[in-house]
Protein backbone atom coordinates (compact mmCIF):
# COMPACT_ATOMS: atom_id res chain seq x y z
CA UNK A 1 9.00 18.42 -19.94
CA UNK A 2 10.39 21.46 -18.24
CA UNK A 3 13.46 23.41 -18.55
CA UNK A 4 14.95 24.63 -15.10
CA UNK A 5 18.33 26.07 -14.29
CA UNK A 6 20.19 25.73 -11.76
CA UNK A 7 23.75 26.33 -10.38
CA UNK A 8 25.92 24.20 -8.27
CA UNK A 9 29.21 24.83 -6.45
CA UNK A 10 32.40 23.18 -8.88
CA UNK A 11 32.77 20.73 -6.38
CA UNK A 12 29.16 19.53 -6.86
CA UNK A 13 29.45 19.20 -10.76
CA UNK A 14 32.81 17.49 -10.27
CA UNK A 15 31.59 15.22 -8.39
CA UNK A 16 28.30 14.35 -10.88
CA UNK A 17 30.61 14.44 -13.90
CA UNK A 18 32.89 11.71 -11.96
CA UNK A 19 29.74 9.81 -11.42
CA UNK A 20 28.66 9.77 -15.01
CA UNK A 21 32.48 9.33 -16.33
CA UNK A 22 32.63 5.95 -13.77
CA UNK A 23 29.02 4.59 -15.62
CA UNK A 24 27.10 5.00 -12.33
CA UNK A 25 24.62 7.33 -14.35
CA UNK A 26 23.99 7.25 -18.40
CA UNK A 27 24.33 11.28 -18.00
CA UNK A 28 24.00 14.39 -15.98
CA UNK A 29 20.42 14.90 -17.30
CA UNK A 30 19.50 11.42 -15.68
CA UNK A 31 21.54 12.05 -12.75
CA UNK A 32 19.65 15.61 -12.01
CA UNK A 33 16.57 13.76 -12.69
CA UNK A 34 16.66 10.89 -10.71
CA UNK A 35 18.46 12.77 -7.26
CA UNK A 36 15.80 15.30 -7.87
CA UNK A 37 13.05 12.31 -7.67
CA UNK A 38 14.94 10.77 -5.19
CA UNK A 39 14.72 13.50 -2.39
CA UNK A 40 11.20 14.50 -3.21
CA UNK A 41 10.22 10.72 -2.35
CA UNK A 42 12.34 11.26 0.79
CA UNK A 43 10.40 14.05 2.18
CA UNK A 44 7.26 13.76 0.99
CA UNK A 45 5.47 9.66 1.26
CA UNK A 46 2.79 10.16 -1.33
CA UNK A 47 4.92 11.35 -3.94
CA UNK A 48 5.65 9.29 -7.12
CA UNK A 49 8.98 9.47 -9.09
CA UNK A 50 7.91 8.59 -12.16
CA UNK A 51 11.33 9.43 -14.17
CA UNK A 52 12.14 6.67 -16.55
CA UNK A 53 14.24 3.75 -15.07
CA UNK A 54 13.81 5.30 -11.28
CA UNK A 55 13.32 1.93 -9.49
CA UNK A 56 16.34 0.37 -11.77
CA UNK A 57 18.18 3.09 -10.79
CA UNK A 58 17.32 3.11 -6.72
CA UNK A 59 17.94 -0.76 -6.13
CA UNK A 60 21.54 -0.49 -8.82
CA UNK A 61 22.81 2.24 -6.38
CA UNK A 62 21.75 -0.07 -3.44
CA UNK A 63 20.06 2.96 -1.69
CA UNK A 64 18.68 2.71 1.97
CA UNK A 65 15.36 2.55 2.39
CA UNK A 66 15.74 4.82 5.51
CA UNK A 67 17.13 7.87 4.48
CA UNK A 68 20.37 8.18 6.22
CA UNK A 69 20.51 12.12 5.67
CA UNK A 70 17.40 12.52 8.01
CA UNK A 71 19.83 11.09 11.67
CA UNK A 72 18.69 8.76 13.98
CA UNK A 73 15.94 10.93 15.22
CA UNK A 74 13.52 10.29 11.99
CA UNK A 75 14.13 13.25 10.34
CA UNK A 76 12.73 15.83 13.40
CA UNK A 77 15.92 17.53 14.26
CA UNK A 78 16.82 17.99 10.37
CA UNK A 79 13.09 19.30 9.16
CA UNK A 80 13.48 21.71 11.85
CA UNK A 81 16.80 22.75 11.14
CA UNK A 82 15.36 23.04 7.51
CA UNK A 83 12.20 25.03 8.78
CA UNK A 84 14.50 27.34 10.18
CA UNK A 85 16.86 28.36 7.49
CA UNK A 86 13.93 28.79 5.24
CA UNK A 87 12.82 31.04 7.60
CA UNK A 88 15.77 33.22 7.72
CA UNK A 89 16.21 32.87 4.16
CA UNK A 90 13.01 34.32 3.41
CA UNK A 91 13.77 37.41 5.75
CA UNK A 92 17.10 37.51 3.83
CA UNK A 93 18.91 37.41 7.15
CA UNK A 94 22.06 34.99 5.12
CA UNK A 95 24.46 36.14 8.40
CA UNK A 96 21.65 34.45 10.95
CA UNK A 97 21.04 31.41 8.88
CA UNK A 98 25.09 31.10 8.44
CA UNK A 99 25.56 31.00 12.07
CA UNK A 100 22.41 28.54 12.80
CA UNK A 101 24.16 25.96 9.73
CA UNK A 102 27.61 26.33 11.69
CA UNK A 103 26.58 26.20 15.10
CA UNK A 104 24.46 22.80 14.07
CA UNK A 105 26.41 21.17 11.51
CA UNK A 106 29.69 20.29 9.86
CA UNK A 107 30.16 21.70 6.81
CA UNK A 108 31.29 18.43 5.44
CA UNK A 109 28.17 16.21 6.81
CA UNK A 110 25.08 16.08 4.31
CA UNK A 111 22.88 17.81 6.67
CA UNK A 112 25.09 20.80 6.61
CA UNK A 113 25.50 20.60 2.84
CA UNK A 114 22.40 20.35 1.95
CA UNK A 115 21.30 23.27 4.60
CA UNK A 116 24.05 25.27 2.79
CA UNK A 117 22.43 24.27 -0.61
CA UNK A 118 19.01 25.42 0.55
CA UNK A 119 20.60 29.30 1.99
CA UNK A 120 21.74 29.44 -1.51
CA UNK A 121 18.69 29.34 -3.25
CA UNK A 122 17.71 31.84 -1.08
CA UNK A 123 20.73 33.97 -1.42
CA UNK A 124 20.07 33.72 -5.40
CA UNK A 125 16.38 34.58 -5.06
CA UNK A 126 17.75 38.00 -3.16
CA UNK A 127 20.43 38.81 -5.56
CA UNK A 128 17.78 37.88 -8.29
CA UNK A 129 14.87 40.47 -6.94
CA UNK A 130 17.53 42.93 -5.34
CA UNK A 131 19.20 42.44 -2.27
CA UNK A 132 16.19 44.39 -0.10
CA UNK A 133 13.04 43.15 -2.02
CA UNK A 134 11.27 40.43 0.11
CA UNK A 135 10.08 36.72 -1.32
């Protein structure tokens, strides 16, 4: 099995440790796991989470089968709002992508969060291969 790290805002941990401290997951590992496994069933149909106790897990936490992340519109607006910080990401234009998130979103709403998540990993790739390098 691989080894990947990966940061999260305090907020984000507190949250998973509270999870794991109330019994709703066994630990963080399965929690990264099975969220992980979760979203990648989410946006992609033919994928299969194969993590141990996945389908346990799914219908304990009484998930919907709909994601409700995705809005009323089947996911459109959100994979294009997705398409589109990736694309400023990868030009490492953070201010332009910023604006796009706030303009769009709430910073509290999961689409926002999660659009903020995905400018991070950009930002880190930058600040990982020097602030001008391109990805």
């Amino acid at each position: 099995m691989a080894k990947d790290t990966v940061r999260y805002p305090d907020e984000v941990v507190d949250e998973i440790d509270s999870l794991v401290e109330n019994g709703v997951f066994e630990s963080k590992s399965e929690f990264y796991r099975f969220s992980a496994e979760y979203v990648l069933a989410l946006v992609d149909d033919e994928y299969d989470p194969s993590t141990f106790n996945y389908g346990e897990l799914k219908d304990e936490l009484d998930l919907d089968e709909e994601p409700r992340l995705l809005g009323a519109d089947g996911g459109r607006d959100f994979l294009d709002a997705v398409i589109t910080v990736r694309q400023y990401g990868l030009r490492n234009d953070f201010e332009a992508a910023e604006a796009y998130i706030d303009e769009n979103y709430d910073a509290t709403d999961r689409p926002g969060m999660i659009l903020e998540e995905l400018l991070r990993v950009y930002r880190d790739r930058a600040e990982e291969n020097g602030a001008g390098a391109g990805l």
